[in-house]
PDB file of N, CA and C in Angstrom:
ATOM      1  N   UNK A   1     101.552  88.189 110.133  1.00  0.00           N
ATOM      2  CA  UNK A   1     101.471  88.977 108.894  1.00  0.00           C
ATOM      3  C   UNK A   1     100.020  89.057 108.428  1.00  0.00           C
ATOM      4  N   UNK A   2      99.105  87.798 108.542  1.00  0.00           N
ATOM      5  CA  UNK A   2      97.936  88.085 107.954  1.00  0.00           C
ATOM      6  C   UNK A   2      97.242  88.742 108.868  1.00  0.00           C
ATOM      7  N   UNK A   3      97.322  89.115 110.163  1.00  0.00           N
ATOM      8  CA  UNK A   3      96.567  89.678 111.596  1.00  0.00           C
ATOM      9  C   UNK A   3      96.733  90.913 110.982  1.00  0.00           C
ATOM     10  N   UNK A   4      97.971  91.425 110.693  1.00  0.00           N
ATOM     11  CA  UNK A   4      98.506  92.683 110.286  1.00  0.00           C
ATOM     12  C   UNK A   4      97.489  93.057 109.172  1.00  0.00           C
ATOM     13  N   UNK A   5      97.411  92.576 108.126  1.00  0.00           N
ATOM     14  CA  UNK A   5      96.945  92.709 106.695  1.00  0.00           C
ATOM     15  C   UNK A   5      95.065  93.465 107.339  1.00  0.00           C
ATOM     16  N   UNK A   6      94.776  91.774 108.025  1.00  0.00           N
ATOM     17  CA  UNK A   6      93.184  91.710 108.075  1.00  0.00           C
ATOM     18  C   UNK A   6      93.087  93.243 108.821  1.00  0.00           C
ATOM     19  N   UNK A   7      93.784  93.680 110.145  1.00  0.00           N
ATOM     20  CA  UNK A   7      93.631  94.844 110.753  1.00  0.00           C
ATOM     21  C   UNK A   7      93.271  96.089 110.007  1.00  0.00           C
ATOM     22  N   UNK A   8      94.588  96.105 108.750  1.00  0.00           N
ATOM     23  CA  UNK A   8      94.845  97.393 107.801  1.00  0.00           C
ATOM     24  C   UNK A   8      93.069  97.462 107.029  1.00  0.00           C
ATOM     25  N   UNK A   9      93.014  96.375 106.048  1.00  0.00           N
ATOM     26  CA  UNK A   9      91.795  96.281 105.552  1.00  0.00           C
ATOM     27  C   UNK A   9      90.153  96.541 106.381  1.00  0.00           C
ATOM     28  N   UNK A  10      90.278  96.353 108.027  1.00  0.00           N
ATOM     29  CA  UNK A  10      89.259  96.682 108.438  1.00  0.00           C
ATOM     30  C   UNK A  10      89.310  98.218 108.598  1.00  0.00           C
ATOM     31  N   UNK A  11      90.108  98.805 108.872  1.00  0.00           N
ATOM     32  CA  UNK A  11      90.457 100.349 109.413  1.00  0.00           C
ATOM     33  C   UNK A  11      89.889 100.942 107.914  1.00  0.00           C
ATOM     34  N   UNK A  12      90.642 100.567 106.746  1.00  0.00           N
ATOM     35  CA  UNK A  12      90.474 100.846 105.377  1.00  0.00           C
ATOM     36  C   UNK A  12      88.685 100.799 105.121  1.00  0.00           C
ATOM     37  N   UNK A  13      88.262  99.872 105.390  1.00  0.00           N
ATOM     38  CA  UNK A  13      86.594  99.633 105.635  1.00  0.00           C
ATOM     39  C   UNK A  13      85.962 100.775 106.447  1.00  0.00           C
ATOM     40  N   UNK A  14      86.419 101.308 107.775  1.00  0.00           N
ATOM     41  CA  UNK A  14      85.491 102.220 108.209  1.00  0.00           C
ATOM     42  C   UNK A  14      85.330 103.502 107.726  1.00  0.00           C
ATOM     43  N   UNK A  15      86.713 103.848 106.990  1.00  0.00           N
ATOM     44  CA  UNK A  15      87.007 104.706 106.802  1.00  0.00           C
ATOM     45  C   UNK A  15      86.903 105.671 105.507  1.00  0.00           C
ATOM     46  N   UNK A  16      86.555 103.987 104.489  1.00  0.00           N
ATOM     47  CA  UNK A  16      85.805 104.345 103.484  1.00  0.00           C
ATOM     48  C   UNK A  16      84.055 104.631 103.994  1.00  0.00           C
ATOM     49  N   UNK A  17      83.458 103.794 104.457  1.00  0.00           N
ATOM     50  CA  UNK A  17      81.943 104.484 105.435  1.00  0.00           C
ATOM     51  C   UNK A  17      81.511 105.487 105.803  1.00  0.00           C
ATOM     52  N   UNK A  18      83.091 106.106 106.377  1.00  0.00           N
ATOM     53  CA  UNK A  18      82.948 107.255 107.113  1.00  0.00           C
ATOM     54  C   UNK A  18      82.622 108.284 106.166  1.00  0.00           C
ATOM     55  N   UNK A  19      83.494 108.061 105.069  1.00  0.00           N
ATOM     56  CA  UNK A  19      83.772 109.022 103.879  1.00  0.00           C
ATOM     57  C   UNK A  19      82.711 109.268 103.235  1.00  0.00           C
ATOM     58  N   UNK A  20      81.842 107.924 102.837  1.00  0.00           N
ATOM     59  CA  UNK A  20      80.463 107.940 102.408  1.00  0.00           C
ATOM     60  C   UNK A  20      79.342 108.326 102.525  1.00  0.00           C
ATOM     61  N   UNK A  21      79.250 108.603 104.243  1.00  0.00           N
ATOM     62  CA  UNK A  21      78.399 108.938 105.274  1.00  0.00           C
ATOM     63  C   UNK A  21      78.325 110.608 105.138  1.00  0.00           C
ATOM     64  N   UNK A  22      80.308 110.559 105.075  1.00  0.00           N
ATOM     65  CA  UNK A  22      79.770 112.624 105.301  1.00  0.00           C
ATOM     66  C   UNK A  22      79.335 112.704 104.108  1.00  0.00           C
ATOM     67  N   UNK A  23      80.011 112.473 102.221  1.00  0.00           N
ATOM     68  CA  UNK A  23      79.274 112.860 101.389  1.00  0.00           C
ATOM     69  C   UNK A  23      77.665 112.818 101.266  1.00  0.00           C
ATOM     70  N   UNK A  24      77.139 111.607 101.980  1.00  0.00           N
ATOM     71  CA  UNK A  24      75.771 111.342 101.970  1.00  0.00           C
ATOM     72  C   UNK A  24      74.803 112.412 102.440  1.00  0.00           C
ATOM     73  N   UNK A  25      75.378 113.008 103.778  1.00  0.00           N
ATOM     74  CA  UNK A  25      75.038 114.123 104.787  1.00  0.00           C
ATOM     75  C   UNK A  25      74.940 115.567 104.002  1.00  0.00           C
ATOM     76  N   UNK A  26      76.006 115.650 103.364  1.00  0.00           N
ATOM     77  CA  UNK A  26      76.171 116.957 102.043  1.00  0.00           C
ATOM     78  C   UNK A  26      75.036 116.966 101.474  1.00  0.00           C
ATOM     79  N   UNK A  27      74.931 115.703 100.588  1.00  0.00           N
ATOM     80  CA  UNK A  27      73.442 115.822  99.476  1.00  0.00           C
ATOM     81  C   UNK A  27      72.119 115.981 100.078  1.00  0.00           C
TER      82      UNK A  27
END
């Protein structure tokens, strides 16, 4: 269950980055 959790939260991590990265690229 916590393998599960830690997995979700890393995916959740890149994906906020990713998100950051393209807005960053915009400005």
């Amino acid at each position: 269950m916590g393998v599960l959790v830690y997995v979700l939260v890393t995916i959740a991590v890149f994906a906020l980055l990713g998100l950051t990265q393209k807005l960053v690229e915009r400005l």
